[in-house]
Protein backbone atom coordinates (compact mmCIF):
# COMPACT_ATOMS: atom_id res chain seq x y z
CA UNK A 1 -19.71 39.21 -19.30
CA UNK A 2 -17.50 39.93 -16.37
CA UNK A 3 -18.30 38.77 -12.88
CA UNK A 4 -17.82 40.28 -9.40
CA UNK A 5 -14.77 38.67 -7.04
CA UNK A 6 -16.63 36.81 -4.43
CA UNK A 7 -14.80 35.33 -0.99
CA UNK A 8 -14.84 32.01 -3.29
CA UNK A 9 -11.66 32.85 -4.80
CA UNK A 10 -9.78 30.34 -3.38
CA UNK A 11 -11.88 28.01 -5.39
CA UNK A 12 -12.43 27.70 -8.94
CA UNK A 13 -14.80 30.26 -10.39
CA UNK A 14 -16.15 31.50 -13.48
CA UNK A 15 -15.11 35.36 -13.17
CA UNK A 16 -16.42 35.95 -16.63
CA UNK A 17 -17.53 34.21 -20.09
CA UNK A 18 -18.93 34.85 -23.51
CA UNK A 19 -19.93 33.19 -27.30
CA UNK A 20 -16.28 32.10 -27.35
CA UNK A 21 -14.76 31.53 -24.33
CA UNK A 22 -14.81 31.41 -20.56
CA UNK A 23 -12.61 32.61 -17.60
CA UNK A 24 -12.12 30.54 -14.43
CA UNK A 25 -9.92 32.63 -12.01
CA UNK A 26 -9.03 34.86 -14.92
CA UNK A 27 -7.44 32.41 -16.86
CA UNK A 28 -9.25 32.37 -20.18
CA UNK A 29 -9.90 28.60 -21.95
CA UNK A 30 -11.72 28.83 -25.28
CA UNK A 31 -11.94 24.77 -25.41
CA UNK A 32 -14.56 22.48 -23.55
CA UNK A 33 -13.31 21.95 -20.01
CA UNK A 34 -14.33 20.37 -16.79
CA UNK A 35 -13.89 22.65 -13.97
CA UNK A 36 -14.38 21.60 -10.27
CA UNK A 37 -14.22 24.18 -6.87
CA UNK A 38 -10.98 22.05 -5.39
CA UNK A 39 -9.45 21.23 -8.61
CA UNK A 40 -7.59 23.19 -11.49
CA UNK A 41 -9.91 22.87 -14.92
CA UNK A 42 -9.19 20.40 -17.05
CA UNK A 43 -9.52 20.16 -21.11
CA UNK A 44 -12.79 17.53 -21.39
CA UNK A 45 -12.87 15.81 -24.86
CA UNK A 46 -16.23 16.99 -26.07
CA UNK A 47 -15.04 18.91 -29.08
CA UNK A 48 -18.89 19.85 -29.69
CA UNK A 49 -22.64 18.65 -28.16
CA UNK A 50 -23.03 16.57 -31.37
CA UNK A 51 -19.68 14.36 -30.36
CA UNK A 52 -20.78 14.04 -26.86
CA UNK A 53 -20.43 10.16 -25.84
CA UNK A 54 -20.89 7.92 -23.07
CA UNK A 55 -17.37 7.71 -22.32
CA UNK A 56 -17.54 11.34 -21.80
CA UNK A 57 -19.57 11.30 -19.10
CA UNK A 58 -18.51 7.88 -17.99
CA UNK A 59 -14.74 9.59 -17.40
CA UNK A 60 -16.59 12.25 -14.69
CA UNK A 61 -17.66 9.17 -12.55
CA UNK A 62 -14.06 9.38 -11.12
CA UNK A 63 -14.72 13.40 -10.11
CA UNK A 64 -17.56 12.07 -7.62
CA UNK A 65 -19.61 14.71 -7.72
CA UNK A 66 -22.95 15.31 -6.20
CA UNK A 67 -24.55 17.25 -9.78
CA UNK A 68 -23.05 18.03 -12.87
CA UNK A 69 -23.98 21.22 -14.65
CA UNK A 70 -23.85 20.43 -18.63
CA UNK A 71 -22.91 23.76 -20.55
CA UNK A 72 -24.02 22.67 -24.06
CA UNK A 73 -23.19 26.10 -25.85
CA UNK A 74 -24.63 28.96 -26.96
CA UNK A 75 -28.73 27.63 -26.49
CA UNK A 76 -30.17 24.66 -24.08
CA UNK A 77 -29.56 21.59 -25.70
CA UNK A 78 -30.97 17.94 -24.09
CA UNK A 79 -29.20 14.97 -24.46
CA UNK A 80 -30.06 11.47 -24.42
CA UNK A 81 -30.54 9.79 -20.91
CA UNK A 82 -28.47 6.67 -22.48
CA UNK A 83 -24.83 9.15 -22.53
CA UNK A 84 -25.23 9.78 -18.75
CA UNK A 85 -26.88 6.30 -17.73
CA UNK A 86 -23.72 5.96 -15.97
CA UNK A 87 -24.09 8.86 -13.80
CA UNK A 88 -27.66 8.41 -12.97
CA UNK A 89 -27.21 4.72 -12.00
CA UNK A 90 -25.13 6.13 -9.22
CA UNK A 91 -27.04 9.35 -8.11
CA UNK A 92 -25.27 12.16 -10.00
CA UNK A 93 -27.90 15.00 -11.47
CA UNK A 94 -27.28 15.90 -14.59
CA UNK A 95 -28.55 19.85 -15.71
CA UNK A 96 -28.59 20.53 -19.32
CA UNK A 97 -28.59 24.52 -19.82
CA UNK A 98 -26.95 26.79 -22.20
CA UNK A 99 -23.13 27.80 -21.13
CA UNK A 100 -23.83 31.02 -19.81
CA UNK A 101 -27.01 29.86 -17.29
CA UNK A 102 -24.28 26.78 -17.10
CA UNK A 103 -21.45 28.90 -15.48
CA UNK A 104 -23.84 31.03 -13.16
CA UNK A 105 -25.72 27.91 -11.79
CA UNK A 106 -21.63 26.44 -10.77
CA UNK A 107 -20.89 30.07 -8.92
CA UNK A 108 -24.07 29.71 -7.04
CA UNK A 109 -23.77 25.73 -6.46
CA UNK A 110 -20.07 26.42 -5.74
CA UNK A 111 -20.58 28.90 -3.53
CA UNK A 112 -23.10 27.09 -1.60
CA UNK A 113 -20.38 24.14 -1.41
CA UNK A 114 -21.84 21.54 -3.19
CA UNK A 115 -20.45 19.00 -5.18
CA UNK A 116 -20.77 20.05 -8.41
CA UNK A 117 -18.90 20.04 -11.73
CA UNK A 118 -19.27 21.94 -14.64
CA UNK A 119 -19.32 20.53 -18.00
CA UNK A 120 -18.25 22.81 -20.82
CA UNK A 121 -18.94 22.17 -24.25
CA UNK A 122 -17.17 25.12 -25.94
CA UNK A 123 -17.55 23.73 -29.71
CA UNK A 124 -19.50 24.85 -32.69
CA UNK A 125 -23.04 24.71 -32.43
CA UNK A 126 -25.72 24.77 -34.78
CA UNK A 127 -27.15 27.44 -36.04
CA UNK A 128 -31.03 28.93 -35.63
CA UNK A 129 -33.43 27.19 -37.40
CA UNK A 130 -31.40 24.12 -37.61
CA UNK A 131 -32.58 20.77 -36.14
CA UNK A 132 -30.58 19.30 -33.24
């Protein structure tokens, strides 16, 4: 899906995504990422939700932000409170939502200027019908 240029443009948006891949400023990445307004994306070293560690989320205590918006693929996936202790012991939300409702909720949160950094895990996921 392609989005509409917004007067955010100076920032780093999602101007479009899909199953494979997403586009921040046009620039295509079809690997998990990190991607903050102020800040150029960066490759995040969540290959897929099931690799997803502590130190994953540990490493985004440095970003400081006020929320983080976890894209965990192609459905909604919730992971365990333990992975983002870290984060909550200091005050940082953590959203869980598939990547698509993932890079929306930045563009609005961006756009309203919050603190926010979006989490993208751009791995394989498992199929329907298969437990998580």
């Amino acid at each position: 899906m392609k989005l509409h240029p917004s007067s955010t443009q100076q920032y780093q948006t999602v101007t479009g995504y899909d199953d494979t891949g997403v586009e921040i400023n046009a620039q295509r990445y079809n690997y998990s990422l990190l991607v903050l307004p102020e800040t150029a994306p960066q490759a995040w070293g969540a290959a897929t939700f099931e690799a997803l560690t502590e130190a994953h989320f540990t490493a985004i205590l440095d970003l400081a932000p006020d929320v983080v918006i976890l894209g965990t693929g192609a459905r909604q996936r919730f992971i365990h409170p333990r992975l983002t202790a870290a984060l909550t012991m200091r005050r940082i939300g953590v959203e869980c939502m598939d990547n698509q409702a993932a890079c929306r909720t930045y563009n609005i949160l961006m756009g309203e200027g919050r603190k926010v950094t979006l989490a993208l895990v751009m791995g394989a996921t498992l199929g329907a019908g298969e437990p998580a």
